[in-house]
PDB file of N, CA and C in Angstrom:
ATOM      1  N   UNK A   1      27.788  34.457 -28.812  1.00  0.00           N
ATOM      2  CA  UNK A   1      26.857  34.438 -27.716  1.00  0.00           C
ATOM      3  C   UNK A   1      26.066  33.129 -27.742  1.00  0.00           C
ATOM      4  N   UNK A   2      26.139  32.216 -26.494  1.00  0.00           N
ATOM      5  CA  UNK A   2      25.224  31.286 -26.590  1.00  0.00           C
ATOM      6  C   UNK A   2      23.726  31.236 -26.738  1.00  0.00           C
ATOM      7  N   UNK A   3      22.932  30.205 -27.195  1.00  0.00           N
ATOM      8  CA  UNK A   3      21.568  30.567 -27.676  1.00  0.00           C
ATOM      9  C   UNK A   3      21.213  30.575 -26.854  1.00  0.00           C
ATOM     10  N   UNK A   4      19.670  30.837 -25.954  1.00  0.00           N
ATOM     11  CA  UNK A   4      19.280  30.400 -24.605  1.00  0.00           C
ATOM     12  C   UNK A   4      18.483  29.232 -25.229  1.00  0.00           C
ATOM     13  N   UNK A   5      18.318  28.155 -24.338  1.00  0.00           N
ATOM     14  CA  UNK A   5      17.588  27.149 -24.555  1.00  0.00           C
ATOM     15  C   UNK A   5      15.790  27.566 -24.057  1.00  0.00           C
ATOM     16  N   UNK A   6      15.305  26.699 -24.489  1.00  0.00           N
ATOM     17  CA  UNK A   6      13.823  26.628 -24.392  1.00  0.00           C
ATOM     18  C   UNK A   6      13.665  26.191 -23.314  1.00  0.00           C
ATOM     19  N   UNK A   7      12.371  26.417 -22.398  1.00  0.00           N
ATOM     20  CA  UNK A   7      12.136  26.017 -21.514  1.00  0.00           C
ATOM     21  C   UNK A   7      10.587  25.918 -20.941  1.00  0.00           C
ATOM     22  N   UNK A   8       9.875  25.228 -20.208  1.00  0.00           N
ATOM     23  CA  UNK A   8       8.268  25.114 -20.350  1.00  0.00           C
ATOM     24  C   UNK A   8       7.632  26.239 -20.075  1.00  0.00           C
ATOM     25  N   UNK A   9       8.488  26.931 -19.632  1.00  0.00           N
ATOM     26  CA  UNK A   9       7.521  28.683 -19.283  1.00  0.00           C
ATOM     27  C   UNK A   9       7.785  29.415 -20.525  1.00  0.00           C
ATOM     28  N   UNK A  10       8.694  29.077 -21.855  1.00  0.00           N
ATOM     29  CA  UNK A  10       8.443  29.588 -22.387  1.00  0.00           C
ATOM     30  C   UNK A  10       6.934  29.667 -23.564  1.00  0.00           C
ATOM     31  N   UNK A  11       6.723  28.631 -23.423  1.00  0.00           N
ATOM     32  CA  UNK A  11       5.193  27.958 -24.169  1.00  0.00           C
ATOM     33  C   UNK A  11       3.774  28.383 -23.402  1.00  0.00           C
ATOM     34  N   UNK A  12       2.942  28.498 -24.032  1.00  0.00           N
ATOM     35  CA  UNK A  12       1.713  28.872 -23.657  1.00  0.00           C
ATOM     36  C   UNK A  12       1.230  27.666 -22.702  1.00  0.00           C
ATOM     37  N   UNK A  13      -0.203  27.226 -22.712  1.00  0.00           N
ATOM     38  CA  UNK A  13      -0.624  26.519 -21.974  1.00  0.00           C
ATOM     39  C   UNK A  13      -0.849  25.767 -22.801  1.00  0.00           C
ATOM     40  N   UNK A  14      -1.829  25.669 -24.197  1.00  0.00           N
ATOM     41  CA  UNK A  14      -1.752  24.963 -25.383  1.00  0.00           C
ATOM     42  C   UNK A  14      -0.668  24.216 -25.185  1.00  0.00           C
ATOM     43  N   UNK A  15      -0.043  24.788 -26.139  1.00  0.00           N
ATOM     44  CA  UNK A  15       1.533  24.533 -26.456  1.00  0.00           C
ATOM     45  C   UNK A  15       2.310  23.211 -25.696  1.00  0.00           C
ATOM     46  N   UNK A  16       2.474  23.621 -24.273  1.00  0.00           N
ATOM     47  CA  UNK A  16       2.545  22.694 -23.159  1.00  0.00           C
ATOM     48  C   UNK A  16       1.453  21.545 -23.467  1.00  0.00           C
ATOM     49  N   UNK A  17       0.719  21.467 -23.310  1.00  0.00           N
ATOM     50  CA  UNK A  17      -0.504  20.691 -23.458  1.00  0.00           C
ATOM     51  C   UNK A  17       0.086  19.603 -24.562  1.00  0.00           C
ATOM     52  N   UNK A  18       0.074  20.265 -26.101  1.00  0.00           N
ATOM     53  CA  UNK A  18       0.100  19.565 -26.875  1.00  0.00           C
ATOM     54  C   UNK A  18       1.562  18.567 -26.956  1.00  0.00           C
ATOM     55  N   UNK A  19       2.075  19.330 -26.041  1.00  0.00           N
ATOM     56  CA  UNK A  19       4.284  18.897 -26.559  1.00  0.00           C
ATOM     57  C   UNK A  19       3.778  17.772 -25.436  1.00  0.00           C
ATOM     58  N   UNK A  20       3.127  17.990 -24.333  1.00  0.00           N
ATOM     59  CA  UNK A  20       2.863  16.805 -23.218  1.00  0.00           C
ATOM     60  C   UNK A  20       2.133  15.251 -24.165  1.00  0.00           C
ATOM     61  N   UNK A  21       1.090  15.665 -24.485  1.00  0.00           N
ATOM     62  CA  UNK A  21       0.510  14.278 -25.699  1.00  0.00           C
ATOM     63  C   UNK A  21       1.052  14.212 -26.386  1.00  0.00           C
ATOM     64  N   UNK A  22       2.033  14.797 -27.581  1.00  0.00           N
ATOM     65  CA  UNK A  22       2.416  14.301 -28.101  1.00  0.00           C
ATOM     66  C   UNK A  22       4.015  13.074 -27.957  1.00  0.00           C
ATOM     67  N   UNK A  23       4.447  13.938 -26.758  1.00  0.00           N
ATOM     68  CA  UNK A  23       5.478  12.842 -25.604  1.00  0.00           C
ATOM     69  C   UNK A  23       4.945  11.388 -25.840  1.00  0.00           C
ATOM     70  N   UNK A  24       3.460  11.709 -24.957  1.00  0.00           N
ATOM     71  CA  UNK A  24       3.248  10.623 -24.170  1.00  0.00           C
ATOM     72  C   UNK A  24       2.604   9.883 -25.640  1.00  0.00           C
ATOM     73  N   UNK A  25       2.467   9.534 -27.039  1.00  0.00           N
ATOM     74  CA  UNK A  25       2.109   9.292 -27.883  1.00  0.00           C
ATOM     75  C   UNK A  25       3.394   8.800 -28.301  1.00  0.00           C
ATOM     76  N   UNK A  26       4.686   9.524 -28.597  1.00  0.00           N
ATOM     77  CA  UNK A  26       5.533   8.694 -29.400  1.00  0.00           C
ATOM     78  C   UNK A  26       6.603   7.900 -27.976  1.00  0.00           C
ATOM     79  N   UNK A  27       6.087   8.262 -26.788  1.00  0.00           N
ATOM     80  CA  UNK A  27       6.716   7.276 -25.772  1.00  0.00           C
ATOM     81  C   UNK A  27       6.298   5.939 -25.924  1.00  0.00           C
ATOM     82  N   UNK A  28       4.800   5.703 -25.783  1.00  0.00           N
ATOM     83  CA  UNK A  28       4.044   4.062 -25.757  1.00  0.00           C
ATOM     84  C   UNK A  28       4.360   3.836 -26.926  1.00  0.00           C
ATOM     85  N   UNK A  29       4.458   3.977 -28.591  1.00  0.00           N
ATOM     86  CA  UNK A  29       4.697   3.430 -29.670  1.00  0.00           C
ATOM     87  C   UNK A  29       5.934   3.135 -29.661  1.00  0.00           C
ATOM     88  N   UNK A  30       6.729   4.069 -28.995  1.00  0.00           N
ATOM     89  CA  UNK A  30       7.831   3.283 -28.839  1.00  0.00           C
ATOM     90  C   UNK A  30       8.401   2.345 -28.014  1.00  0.00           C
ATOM     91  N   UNK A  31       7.609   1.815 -26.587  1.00  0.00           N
ATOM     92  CA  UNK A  31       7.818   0.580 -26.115  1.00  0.00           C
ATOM     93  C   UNK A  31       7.377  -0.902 -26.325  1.00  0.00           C
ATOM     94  N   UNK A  32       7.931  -1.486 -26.317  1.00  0.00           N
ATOM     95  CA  UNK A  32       7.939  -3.297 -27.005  1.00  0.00           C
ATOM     96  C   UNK A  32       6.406  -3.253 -25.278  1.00  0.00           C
ATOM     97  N   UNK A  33       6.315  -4.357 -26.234  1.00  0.00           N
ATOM     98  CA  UNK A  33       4.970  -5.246 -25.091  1.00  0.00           C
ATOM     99  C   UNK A  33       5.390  -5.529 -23.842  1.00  0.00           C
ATOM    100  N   UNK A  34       6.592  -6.026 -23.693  1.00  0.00           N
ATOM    101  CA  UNK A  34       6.782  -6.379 -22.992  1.00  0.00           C
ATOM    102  C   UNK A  34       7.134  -5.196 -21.428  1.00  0.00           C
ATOM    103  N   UNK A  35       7.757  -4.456 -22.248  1.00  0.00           N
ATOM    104  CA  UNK A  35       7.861  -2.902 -21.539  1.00  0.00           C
ATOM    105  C   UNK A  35       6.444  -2.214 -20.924  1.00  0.00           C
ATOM    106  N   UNK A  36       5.463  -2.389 -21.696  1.00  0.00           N
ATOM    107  CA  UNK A  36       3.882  -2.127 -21.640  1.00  0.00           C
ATOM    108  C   UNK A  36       3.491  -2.582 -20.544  1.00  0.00           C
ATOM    109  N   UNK A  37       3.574  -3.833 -20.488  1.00  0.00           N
ATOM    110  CA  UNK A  37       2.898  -4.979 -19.627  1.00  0.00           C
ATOM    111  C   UNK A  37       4.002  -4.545 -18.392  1.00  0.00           C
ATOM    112  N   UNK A  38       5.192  -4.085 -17.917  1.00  0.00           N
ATOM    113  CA  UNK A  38       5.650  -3.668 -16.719  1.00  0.00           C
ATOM    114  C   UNK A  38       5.671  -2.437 -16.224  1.00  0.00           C
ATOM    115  N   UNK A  39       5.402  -1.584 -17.011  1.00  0.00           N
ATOM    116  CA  UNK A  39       4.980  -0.133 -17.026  1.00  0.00           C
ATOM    117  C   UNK A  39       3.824  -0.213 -16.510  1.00  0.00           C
ATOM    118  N   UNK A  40       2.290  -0.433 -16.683  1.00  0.00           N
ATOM    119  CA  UNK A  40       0.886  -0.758 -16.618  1.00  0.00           C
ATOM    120  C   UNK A  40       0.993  -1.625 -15.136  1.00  0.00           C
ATOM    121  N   UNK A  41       1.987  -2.652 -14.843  1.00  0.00           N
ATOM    122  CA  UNK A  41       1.845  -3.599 -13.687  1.00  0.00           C
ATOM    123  C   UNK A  41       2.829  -2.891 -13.012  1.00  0.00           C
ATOM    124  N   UNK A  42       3.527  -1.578 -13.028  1.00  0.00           N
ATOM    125  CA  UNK A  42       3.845  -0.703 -11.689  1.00  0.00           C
ATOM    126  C   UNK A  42       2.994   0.026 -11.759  1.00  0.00           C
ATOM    127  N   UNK A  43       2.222   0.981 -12.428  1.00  0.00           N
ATOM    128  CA  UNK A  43       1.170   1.882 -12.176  1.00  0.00           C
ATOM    129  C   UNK A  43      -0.006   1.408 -11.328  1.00  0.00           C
ATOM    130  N   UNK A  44      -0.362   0.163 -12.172  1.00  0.00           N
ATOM    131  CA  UNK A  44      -1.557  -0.286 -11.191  1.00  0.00           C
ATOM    132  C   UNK A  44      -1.350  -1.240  -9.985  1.00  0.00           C
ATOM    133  N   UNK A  45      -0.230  -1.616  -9.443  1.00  0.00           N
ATOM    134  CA  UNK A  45       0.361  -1.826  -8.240  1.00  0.00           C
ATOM    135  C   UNK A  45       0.281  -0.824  -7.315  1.00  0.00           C
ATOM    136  N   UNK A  46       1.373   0.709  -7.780  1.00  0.00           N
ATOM    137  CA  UNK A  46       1.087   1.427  -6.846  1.00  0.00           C
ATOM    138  C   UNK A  46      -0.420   2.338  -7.143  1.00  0.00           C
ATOM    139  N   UNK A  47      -1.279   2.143  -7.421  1.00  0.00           N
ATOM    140  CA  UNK A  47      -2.564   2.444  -7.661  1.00  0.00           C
ATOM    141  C   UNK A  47      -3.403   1.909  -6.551  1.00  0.00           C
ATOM    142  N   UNK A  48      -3.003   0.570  -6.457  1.00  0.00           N
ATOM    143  CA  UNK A  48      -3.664  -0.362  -5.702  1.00  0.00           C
ATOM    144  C   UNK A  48      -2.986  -0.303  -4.144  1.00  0.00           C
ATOM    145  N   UNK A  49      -1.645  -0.792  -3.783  1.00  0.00           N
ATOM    146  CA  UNK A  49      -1.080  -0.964  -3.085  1.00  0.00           C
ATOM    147  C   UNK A  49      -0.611   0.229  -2.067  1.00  0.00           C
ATOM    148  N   UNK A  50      -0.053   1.348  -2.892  1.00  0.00           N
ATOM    149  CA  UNK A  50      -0.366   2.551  -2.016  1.00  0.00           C
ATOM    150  C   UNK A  50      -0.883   3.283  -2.060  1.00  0.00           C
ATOM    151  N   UNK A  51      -2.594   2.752  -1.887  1.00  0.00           N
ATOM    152  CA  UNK A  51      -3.383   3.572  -0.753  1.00  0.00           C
ATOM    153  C   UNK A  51      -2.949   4.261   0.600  1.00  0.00           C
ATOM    154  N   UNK A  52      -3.624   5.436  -0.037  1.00  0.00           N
ATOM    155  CA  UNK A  52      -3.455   6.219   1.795  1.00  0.00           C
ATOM    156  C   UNK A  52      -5.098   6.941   2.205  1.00  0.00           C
ATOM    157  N   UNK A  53      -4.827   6.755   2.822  1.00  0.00           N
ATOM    158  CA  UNK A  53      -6.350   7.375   3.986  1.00  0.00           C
ATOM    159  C   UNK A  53      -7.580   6.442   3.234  1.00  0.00           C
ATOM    160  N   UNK A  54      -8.587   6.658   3.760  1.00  0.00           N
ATOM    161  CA  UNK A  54      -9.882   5.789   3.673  1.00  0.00           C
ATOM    162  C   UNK A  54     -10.069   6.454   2.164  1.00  0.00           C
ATOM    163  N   UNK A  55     -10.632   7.386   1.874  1.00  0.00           N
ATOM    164  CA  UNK A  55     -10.747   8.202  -0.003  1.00  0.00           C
ATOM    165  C   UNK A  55     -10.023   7.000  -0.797  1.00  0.00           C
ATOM    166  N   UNK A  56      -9.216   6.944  -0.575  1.00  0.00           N
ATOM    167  CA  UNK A  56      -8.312   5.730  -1.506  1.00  0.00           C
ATOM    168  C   UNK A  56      -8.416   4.676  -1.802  1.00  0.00           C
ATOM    169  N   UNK A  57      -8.396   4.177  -0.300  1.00  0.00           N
ATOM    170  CA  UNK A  57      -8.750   2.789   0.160  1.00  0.00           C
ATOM    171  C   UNK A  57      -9.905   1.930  -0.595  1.00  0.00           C
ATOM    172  N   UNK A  58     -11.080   3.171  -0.380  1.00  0.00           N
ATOM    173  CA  UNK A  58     -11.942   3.097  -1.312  1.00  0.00           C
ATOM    174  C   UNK A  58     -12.328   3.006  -2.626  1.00  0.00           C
ATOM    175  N   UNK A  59     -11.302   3.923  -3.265  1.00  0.00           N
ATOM    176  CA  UNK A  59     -11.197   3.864  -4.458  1.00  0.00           C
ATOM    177  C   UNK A  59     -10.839   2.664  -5.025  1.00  0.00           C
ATOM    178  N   UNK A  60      -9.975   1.976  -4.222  1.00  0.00           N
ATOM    179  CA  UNK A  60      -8.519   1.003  -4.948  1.00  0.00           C
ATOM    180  C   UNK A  60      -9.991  -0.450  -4.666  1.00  0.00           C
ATOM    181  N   UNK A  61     -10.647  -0.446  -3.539  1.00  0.00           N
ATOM    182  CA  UNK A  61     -11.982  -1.457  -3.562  1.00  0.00           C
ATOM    183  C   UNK A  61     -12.831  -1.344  -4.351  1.00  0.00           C
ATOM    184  N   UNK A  62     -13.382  -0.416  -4.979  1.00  0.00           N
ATOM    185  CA  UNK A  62     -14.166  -0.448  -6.098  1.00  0.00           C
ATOM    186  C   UNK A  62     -13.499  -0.729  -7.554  1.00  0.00           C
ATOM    187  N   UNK A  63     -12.334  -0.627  -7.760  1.00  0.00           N
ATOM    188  CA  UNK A  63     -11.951  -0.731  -8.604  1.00  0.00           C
ATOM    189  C   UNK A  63     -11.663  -2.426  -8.595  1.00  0.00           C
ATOM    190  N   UNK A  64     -11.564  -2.837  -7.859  1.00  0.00           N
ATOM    191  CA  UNK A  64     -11.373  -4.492  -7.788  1.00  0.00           C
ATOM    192  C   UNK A  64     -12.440  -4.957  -7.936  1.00  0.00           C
ATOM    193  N   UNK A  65     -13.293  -4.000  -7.494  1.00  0.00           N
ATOM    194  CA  UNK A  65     -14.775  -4.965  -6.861  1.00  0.00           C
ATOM    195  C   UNK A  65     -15.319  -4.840  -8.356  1.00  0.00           C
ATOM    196  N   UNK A  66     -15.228  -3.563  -9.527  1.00  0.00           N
ATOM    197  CA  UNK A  66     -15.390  -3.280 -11.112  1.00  0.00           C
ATOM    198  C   UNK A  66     -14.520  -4.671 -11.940  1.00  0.00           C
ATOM    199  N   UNK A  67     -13.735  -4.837 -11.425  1.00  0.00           N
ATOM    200  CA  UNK A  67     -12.690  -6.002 -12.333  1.00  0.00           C
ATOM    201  C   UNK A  67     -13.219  -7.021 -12.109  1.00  0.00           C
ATOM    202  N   UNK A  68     -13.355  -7.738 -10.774  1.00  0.00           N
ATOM    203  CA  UNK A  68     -13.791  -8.688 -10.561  1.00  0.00           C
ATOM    204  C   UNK A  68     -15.352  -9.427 -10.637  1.00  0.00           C
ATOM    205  N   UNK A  69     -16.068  -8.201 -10.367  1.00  0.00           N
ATOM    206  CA  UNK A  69     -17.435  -8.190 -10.703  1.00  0.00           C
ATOM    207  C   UNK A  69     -18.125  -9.135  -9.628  1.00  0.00           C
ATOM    208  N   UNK A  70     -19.021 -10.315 -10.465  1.00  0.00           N
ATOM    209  CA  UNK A  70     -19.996 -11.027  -9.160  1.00  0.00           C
ATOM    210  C   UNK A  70     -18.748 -12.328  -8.604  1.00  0.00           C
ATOM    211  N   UNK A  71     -17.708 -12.566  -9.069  1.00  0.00           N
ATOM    212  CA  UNK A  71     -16.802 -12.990  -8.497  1.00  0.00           C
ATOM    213  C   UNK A  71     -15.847 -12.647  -7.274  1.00  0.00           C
ATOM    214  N   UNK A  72     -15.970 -11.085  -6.965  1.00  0.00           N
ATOM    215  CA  UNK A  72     -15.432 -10.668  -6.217  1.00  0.00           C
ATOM    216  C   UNK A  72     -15.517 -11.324  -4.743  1.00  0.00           C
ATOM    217  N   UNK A  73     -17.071 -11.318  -4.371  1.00  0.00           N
ATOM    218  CA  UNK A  73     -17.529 -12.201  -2.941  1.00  0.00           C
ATOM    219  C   UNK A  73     -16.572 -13.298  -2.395  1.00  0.00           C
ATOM    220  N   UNK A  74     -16.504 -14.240  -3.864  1.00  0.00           N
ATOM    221  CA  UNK A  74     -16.089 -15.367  -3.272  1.00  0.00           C
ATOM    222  C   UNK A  74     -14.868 -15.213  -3.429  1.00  0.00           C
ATOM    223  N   UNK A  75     -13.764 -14.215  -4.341  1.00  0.00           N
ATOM    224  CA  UNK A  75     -12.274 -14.117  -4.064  1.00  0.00           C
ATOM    225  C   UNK A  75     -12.403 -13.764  -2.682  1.00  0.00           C
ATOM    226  N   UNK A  76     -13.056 -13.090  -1.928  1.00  0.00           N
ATOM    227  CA  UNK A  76     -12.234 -12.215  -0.593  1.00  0.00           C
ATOM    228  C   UNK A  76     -13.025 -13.560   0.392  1.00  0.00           C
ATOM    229  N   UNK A  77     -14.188 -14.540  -0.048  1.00  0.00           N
ATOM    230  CA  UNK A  77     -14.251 -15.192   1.012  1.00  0.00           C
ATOM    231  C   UNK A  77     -13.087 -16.305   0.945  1.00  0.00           C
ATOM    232  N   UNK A  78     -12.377 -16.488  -0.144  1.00  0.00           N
ATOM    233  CA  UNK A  78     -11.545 -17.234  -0.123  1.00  0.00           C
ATOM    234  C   UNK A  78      -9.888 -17.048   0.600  1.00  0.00           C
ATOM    235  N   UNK A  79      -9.789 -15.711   0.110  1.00  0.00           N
ATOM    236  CA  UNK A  79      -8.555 -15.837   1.317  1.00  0.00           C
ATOM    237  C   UNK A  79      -8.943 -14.966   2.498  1.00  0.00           C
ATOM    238  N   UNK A  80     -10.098 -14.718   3.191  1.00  0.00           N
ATOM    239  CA  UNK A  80     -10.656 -15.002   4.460  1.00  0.00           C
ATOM    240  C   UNK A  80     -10.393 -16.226   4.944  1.00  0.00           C
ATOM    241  N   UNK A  81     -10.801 -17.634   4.757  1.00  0.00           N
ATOM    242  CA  UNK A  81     -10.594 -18.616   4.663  1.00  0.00           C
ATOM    243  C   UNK A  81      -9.063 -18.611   4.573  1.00  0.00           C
ATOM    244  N   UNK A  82      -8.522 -18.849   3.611  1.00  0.00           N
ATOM    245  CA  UNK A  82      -7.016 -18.557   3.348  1.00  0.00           C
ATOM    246  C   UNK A  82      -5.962 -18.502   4.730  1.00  0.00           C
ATOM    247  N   UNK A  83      -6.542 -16.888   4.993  1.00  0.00           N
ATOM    248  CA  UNK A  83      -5.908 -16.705   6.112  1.00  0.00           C
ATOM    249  C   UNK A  83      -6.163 -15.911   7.318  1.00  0.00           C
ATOM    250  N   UNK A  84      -7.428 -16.820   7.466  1.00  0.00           N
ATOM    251  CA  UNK A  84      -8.306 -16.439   9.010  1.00  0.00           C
ATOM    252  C   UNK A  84      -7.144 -17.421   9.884  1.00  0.00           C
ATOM    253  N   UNK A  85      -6.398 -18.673   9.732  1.00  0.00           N
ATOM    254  CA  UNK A  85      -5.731 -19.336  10.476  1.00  0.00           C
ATOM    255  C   UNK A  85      -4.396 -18.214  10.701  1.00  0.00           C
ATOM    256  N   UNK A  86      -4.135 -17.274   9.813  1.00  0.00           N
ATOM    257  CA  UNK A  86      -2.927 -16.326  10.233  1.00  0.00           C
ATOM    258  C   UNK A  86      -3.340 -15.405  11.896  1.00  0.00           C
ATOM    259  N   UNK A  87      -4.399 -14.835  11.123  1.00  0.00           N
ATOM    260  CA  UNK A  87      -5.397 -14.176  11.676  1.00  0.00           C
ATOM    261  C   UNK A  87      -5.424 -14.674  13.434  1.00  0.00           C
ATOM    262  N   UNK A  88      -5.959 -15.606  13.514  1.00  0.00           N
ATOM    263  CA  UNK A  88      -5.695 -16.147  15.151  1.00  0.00           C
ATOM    264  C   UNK A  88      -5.142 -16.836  15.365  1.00  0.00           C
ATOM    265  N   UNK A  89      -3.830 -17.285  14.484  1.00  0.00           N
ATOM    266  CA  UNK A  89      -2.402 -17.350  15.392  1.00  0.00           C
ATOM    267  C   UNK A  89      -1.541 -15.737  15.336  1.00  0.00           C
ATOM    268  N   UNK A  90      -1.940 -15.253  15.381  1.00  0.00           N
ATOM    269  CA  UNK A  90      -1.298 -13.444  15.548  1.00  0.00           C
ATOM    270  C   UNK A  90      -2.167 -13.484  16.361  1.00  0.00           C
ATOM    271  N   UNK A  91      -3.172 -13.546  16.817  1.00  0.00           N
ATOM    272  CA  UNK A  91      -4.506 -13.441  17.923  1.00  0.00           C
ATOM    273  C   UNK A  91      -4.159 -13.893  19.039  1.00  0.00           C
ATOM    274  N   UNK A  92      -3.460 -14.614  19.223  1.00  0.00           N
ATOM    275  CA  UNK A  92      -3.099 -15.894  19.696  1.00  0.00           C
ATOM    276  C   UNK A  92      -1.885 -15.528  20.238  1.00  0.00           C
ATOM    277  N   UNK A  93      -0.771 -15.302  19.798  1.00  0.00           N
ATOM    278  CA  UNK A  93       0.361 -15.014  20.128  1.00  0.00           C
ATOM    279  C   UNK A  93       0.221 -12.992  20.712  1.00  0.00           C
ATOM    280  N   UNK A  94      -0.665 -12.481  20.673  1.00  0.00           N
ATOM    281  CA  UNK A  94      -0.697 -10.947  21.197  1.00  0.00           C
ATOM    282  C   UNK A  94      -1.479 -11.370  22.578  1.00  0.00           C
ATOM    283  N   UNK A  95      -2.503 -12.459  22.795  1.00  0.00           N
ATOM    284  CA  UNK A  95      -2.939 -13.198  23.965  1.00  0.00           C
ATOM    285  C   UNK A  95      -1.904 -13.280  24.578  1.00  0.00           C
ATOM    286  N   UNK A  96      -0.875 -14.340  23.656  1.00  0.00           N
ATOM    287  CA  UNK A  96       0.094 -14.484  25.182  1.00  0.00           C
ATOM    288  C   UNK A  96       1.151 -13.863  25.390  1.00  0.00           C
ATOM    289  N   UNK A  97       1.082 -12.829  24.585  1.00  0.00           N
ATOM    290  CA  UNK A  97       2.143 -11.509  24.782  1.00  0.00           C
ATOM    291  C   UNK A  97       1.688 -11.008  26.143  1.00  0.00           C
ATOM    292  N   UNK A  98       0.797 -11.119  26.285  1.00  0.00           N
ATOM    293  CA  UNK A  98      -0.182  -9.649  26.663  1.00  0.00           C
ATOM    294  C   UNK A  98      -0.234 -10.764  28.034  1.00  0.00           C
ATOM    295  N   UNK A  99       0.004 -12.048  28.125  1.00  0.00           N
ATOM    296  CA  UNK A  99      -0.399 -12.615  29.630  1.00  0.00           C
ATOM    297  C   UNK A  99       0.673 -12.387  30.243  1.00  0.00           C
ATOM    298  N   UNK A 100       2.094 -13.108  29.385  1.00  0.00           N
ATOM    299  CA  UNK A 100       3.016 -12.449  29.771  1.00  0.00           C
ATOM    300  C   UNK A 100       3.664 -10.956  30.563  1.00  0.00           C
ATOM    301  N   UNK A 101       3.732  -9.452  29.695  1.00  0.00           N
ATOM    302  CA  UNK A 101       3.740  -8.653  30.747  1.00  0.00           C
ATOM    303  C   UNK A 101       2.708  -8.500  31.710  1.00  0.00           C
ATOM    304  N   UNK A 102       1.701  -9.080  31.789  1.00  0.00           N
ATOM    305  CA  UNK A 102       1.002  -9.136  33.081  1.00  0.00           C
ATOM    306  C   UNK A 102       2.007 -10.240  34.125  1.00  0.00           C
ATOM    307  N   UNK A 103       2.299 -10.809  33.531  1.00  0.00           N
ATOM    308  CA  UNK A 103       2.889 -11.814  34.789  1.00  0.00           C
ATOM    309  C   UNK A 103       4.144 -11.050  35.248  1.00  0.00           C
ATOM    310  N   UNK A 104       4.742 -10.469  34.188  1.00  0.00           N
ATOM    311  CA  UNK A 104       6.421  -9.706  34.324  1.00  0.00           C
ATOM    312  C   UNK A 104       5.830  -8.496  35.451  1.00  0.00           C
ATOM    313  N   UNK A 105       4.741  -8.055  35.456  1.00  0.00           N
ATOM    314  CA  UNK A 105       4.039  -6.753  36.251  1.00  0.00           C
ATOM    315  C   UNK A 105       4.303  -7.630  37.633  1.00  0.00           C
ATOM    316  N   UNK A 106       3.528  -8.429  37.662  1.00  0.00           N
ATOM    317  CA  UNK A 106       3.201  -8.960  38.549  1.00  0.00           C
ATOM    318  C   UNK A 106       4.853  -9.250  39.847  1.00  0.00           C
ATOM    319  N   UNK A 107       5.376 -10.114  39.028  1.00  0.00           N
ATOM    320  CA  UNK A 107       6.572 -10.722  39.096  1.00  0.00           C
ATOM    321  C   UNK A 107       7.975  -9.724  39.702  1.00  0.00           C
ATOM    322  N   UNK A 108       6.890  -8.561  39.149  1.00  0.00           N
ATOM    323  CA  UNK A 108       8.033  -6.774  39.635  1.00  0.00           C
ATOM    324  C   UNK A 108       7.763  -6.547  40.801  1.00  0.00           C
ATOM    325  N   UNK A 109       6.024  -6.395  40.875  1.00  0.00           N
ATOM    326  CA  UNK A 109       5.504  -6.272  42.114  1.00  0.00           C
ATOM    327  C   UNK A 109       5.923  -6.935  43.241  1.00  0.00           C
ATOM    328  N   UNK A 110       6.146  -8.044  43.336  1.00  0.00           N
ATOM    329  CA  UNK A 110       6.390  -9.246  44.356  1.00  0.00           C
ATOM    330  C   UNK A 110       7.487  -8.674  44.499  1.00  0.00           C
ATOM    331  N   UNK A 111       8.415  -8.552  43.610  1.00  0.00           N
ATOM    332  CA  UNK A 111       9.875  -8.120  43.937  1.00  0.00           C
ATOM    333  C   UNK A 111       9.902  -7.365  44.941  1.00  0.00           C
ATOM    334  N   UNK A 112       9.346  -6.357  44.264  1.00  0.00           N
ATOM    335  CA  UNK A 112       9.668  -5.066  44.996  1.00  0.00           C
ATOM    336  C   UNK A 112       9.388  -5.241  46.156  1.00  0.00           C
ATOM    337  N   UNK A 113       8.102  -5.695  46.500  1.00  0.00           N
ATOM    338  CA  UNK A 113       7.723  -6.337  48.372  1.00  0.00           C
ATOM    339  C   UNK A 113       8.594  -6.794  48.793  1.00  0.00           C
ATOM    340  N   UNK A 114       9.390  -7.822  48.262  1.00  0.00           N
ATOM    341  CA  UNK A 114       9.922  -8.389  49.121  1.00  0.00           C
ATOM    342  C   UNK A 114      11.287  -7.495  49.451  1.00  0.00           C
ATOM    343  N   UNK A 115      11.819  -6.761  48.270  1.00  0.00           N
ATOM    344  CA  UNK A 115      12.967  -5.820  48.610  1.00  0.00           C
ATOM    345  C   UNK A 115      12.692  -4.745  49.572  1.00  0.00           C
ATOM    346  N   UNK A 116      11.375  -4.514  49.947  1.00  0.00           N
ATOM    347  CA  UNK A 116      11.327  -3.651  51.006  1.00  0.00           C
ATOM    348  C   UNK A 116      11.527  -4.230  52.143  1.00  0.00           C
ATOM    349  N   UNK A 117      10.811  -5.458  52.440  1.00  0.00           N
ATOM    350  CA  UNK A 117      11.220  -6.230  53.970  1.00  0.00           C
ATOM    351  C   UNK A 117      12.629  -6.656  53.941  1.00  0.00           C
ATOM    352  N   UNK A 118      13.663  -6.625  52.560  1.00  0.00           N
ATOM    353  CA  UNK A 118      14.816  -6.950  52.975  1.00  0.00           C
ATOM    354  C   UNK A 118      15.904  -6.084  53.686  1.00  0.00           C
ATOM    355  N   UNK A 119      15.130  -4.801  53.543  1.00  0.00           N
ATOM    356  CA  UNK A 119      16.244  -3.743  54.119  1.00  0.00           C
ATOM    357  C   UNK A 119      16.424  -3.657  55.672  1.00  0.00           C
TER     358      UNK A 119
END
């Protein structure tokens, strides 16, 4: 008869608890630095990066604004600066998106007038 294997419902809550730390204890001793340092720089990527809803958003800003400290101001005025020139050339180009189908409106309209006097 085969044995049955173990499984997490068979363990208490303890139990679970402790088999979980002790995982996560001989997992990190067993990765090289270098493993560390890319493990740690995907966590806190998607920590940072996918934010969802404002709760988050928030979170992931204070936590920069904690790292960075009285430096923070001038990182975000810097790529403000950076790329306020992105900023209104996208500004810029939705302007003349936006003059455009007005003229294409326009340009329909006329049509259409004139296809009525052509009949």
């Amino acid at each position: 008869m085969k044995k049955k294997s173990i499984i997490y419902s068979d363990l208490s809550k303890k139990q679970l608890e402790n088999l979980k730390e002790f995982y996560i204890q001989k997992k990190v001793e067993s990765m090289s630095h270098k493993q560390l340092k890319q493990y740690v720089l995907e966590i806190i990527s998607h920590q940072i990066n996918d934010t969802i809803g404002k709760e988050e958003e928030m979170e992931a800003w204070q936590e920069m604004s904690d790292f960075f400290g009285e430096n923070f101001e001038v990182i975000i005025l810097e790529i403000q600066r950076k790329f306020n020139d992105d900023k209104k050339l996208i500004e810029n180009e939705e302007e003349l998106h936006e003059m455009r189908m007005e003229l294409l409106k326009k340009s329909n309209l006329d049509k259409e007038k004139e296809d009525m006097w052509n009949d």
